[in-house]
C-alpha atoms as a PDB file:
ATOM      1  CA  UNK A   1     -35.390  -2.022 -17.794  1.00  0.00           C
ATOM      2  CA  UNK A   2     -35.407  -5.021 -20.078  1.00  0.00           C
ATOM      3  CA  UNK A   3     -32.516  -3.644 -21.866  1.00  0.00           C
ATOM      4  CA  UNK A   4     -30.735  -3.025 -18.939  1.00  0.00           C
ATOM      5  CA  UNK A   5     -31.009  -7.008 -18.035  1.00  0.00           C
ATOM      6  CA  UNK A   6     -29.986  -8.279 -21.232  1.00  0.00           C
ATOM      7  CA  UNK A   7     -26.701  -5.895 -21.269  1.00  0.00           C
ATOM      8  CA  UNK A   8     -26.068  -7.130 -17.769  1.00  0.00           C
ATOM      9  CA  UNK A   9     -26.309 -10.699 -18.453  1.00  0.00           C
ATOM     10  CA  UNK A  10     -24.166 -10.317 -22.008  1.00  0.00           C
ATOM     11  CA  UNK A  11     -21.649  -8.848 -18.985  1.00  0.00           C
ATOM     12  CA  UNK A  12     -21.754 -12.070 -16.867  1.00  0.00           C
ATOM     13  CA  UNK A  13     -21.310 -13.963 -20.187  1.00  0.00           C
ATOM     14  CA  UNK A  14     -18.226 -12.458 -20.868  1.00  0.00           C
ATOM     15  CA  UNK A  15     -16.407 -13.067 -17.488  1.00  0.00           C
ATOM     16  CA  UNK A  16     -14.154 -15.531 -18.039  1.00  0.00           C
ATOM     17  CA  UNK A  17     -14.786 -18.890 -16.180  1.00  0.00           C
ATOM     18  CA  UNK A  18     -11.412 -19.969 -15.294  1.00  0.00           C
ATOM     19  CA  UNK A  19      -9.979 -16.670 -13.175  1.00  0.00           C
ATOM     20  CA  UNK A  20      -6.727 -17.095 -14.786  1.00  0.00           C
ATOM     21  CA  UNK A  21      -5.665 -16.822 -18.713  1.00  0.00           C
ATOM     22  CA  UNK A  22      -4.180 -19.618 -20.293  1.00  0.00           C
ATOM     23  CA  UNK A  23      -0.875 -16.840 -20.256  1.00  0.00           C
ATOM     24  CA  UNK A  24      -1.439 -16.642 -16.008  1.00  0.00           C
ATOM     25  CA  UNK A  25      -0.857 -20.187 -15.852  1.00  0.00           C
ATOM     26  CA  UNK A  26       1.717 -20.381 -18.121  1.00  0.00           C
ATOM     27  CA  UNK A  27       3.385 -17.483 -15.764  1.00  0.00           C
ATOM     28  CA  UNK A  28       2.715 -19.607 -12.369  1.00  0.00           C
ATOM     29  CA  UNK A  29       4.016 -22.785 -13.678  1.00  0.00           C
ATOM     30  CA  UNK A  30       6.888 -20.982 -14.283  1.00  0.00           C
ATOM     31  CA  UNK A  31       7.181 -18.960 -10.955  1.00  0.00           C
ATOM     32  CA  UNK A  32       6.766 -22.429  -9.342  1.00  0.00           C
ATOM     33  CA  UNK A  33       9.542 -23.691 -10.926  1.00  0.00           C
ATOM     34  CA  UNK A  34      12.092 -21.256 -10.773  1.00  0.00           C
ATOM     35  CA  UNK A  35      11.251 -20.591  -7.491  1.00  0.00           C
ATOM     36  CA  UNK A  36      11.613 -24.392  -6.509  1.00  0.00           C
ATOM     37  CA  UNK A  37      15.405 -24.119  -8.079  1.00  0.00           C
ATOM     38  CA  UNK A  38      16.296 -21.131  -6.203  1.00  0.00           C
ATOM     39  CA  UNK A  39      14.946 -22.597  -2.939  1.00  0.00           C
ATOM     40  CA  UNK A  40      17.433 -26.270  -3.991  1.00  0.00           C
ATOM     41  CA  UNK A  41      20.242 -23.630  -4.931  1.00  0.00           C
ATOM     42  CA  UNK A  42      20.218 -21.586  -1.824  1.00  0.00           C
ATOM     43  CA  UNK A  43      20.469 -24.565   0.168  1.00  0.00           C
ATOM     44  CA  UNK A  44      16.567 -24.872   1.787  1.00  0.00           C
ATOM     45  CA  UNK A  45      16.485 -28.168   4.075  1.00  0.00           C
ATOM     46  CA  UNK A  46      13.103 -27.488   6.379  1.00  0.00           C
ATOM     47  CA  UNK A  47      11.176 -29.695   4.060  1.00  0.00           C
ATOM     48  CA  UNK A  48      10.972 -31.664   0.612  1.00  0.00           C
ATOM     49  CA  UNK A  49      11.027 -28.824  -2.593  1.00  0.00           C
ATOM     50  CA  UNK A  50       8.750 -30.849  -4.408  1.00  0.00           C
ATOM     51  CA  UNK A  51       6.419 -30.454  -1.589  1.00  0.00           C
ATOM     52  CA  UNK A  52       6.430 -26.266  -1.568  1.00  0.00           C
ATOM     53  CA  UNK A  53       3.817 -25.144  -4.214  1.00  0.00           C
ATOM     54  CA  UNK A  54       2.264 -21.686  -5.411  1.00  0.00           C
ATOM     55  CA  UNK A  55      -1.299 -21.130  -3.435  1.00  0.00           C
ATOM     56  CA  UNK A  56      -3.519 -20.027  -6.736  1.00  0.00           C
ATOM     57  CA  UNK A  57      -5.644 -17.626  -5.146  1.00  0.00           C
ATOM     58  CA  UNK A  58      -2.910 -15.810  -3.036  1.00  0.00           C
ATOM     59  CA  UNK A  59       0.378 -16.686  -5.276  1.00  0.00           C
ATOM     60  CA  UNK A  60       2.036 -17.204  -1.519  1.00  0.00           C
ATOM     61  CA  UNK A  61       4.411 -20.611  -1.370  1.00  0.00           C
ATOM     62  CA  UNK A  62       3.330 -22.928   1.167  1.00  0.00           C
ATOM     63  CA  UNK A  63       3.563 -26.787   1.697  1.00  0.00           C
ATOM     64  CA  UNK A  64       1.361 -29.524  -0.022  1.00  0.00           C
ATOM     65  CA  UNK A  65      -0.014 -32.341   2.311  1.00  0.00           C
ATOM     66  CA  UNK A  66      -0.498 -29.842   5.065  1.00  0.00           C
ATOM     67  CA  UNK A  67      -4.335 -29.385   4.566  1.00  0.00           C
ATOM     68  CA  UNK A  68      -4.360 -32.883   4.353  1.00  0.00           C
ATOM     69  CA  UNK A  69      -3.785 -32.967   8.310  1.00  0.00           C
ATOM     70  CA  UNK A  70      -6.398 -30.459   8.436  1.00  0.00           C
ATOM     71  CA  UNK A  71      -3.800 -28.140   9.656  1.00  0.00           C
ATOM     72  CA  UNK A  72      -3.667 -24.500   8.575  1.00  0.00           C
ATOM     73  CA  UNK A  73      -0.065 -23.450   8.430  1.00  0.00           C
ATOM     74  CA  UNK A  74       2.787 -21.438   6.339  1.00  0.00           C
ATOM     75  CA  UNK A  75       6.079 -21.842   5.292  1.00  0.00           C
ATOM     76  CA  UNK A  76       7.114 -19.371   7.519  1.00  0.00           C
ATOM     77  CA  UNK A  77       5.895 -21.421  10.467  1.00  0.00           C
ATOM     78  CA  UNK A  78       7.169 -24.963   8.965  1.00  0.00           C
ATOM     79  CA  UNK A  79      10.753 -23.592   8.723  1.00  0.00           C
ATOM     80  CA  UNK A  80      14.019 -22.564  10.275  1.00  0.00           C
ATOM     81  CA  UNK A  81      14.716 -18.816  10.900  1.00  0.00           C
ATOM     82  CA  UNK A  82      17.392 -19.173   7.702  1.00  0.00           C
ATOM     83  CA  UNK A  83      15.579 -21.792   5.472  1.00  0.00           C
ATOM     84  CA  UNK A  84      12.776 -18.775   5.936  1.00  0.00           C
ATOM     85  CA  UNK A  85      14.938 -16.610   4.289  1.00  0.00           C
ATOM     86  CA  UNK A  86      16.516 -18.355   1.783  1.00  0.00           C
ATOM     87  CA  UNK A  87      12.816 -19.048   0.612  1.00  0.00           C
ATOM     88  CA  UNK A  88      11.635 -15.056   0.636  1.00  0.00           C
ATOM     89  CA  UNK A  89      15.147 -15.089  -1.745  1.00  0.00           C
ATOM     90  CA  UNK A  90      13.496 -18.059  -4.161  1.00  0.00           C
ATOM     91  CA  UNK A  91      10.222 -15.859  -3.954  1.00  0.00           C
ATOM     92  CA  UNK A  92      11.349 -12.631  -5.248  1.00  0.00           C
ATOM     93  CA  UNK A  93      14.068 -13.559  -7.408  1.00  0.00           C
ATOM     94  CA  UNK A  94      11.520 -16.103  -9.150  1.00  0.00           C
ATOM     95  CA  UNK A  95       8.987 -12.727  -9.520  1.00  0.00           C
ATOM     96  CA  UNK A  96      12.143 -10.897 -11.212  1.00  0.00           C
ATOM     97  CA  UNK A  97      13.080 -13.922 -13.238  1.00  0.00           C
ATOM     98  CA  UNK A  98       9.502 -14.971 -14.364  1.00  0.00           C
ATOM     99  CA  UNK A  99       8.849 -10.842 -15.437  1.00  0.00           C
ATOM    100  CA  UNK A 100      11.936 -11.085 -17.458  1.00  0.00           C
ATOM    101  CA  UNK A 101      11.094 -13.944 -19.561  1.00  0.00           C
ATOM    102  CA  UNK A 102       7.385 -13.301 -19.824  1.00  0.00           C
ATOM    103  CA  UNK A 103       7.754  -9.493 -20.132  1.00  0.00           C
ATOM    104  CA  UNK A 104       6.212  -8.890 -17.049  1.00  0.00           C
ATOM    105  CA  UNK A 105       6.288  -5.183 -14.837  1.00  0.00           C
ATOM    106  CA  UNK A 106       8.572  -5.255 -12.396  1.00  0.00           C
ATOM    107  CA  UNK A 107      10.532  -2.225 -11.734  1.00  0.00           C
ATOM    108  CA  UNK A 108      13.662  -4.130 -12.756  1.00  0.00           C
ATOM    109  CA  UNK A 109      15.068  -3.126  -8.997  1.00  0.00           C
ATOM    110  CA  UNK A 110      15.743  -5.425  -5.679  1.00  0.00           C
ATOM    111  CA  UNK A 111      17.033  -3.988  -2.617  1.00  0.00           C
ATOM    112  CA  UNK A 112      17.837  -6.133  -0.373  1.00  0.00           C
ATOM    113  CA  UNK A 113      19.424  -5.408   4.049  1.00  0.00           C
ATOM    114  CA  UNK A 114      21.254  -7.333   5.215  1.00  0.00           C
ATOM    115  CA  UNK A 115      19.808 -10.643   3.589  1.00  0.00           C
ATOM    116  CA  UNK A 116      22.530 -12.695   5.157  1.00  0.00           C
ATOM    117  CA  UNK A 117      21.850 -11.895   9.012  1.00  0.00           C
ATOM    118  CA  UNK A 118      20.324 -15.126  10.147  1.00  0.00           C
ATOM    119  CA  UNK A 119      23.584 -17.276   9.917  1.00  0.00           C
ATOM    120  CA  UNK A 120      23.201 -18.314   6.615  1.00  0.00           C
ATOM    121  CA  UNK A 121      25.588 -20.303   5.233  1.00  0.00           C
ATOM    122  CA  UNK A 122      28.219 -18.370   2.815  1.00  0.00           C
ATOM    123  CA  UNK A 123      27.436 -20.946   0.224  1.00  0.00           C
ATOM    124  CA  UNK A 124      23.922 -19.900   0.512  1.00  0.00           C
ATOM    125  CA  UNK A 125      24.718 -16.349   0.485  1.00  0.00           C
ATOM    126  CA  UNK A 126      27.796 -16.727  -2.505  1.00  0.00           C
ATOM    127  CA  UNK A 127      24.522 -18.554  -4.774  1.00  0.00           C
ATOM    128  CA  UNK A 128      22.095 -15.546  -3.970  1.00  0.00           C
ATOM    129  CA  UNK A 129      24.496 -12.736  -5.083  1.00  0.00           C
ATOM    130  CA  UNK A 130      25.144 -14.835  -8.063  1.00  0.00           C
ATOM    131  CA  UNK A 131      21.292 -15.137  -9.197  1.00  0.00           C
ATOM    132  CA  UNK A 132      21.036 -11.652  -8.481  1.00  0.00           C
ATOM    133  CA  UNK A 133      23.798 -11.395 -11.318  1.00  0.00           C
ATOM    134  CA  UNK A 134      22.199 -13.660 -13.103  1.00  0.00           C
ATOM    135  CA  UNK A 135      19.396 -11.316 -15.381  1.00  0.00           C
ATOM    136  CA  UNK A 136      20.422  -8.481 -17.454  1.00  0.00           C
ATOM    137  CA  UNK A 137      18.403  -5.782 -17.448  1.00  0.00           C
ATOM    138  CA  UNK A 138      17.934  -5.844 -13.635  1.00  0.00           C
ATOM    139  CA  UNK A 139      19.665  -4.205 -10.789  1.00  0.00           C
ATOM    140  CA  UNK A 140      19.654  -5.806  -7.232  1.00  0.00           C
ATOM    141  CA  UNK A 141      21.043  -3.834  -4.255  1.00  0.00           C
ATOM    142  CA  UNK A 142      23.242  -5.694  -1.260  1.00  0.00           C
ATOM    143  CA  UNK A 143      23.583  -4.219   2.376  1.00  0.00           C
ATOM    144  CA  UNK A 144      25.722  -6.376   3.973  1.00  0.00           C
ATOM    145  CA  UNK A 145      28.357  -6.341   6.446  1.00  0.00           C
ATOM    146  CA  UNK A 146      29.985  -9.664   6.089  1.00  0.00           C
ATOM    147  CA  UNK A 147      30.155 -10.281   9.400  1.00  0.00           C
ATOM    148  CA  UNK A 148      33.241  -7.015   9.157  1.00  0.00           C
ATOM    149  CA  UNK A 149      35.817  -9.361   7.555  1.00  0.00           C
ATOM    150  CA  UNK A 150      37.007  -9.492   4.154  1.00  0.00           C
ATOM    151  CA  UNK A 151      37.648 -13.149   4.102  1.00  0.00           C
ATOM    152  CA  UNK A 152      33.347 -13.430   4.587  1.00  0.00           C
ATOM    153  CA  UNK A 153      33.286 -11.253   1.903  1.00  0.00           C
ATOM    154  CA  UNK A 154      35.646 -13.158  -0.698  1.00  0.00           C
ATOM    155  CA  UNK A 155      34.098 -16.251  -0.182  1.00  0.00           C
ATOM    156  CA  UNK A 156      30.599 -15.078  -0.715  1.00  0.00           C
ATOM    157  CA  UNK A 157      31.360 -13.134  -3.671  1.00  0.00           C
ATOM    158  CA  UNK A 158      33.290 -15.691  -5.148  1.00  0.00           C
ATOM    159  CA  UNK A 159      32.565 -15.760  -8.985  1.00  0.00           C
ATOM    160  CA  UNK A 160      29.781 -13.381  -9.141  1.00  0.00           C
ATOM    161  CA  UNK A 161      30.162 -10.750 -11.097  1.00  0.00           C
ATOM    162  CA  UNK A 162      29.110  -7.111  -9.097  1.00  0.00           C
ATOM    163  CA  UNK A 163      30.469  -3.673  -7.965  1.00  0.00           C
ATOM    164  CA  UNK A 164      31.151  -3.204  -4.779  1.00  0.00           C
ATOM    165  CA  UNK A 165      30.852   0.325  -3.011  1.00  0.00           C
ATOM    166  CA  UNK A 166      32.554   0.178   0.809  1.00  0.00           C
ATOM    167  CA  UNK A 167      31.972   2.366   3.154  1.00  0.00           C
ATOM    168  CA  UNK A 168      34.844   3.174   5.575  1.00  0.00           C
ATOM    169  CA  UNK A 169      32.437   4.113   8.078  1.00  0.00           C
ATOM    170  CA  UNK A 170      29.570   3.525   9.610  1.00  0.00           C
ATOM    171  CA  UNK A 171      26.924   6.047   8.678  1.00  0.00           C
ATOM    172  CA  UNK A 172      24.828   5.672  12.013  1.00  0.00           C
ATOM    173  CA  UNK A 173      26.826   5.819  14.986  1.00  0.00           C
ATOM    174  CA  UNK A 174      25.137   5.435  18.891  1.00  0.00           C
ATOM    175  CA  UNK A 175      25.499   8.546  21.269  1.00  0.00           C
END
């Protein structure tokens, strides 16, 4: 019994105080700020950038200041229907960039429908196809329809570098 205790308590001894490594934070920091630039660069307007931080326990963004107000809230609920978007873009491309530089585990894969459909801007949606570009080593997947027209198309592909694969027809059609 007595030896039981003392193992135990040489077990509580070892667990780390802080619940992140010194590498974690390193990793956060980073993820914060990458994902801060990718919210500027895809055009995000429903509140200050500087003001959207990484929650530490759940890694989720959300807004600074709110709990001040006592408030519980999201970004989701602080934010247009397309500024939401553009920030679930900064989120994930910010996990794929951050794994890339600090040798992280994702697949190395991003497929992403339709990621234009709330009438984002084609600035917006030219910016995201170039991050997705933007790290060798990964592959990210479009479904879009450019709104049918190949104008849409050329402007929001402008300068990125990709290969496109057009279907003629639709694959799904209505009885």
């Amino acid at each position: 019994m007595k030896s039981e205790l003392v193992l135990l308590r040489r077990s509580l001894n070892n667990i780390p105080e802080e619940r992140y490594s010194v590498s974690d934070v390193s990793k956060i920091r980073a993820m914060q700020g990458v994902f801060r630039k990718n919210a500027e660069i895809f055009g995000y307007r429903s509140a200050q950038i500087e003001d959207i931080e990484l929650n530490k326990d759940t890694l989720f963004p959300f807004l600074s200041g709110i709990e001040l107000r006592e408030v519980q809230t999201d970004i989701k609920s602080d934010s247009s229907a397309s500024d939401f978007v553009r920030l679930i873009w900064a989120y994930l491309l910010a996990i794929r960039y951050v794994s890339s530089e600090h040798e992280g585990n994702h697949p190395g894969l991003l497929i992403l429908d339709e990621p234009a459909q709330h009438s984002m801007a084609c600035t917006s949606f030219n910016q995201l196809i170039k991050n997705c570009a933007s790290v060798e080593g990964f592959q990210t997947i479009l479904g879009a329809s450019f709104d049918e027209s190949d104008e849409v198309f050329n402007d929001a592909t402008s300068g990125a570098s990709f290969h496109l694969i057009r279907l003629k027809e639709k694959l799904l059609t209505a009885n």
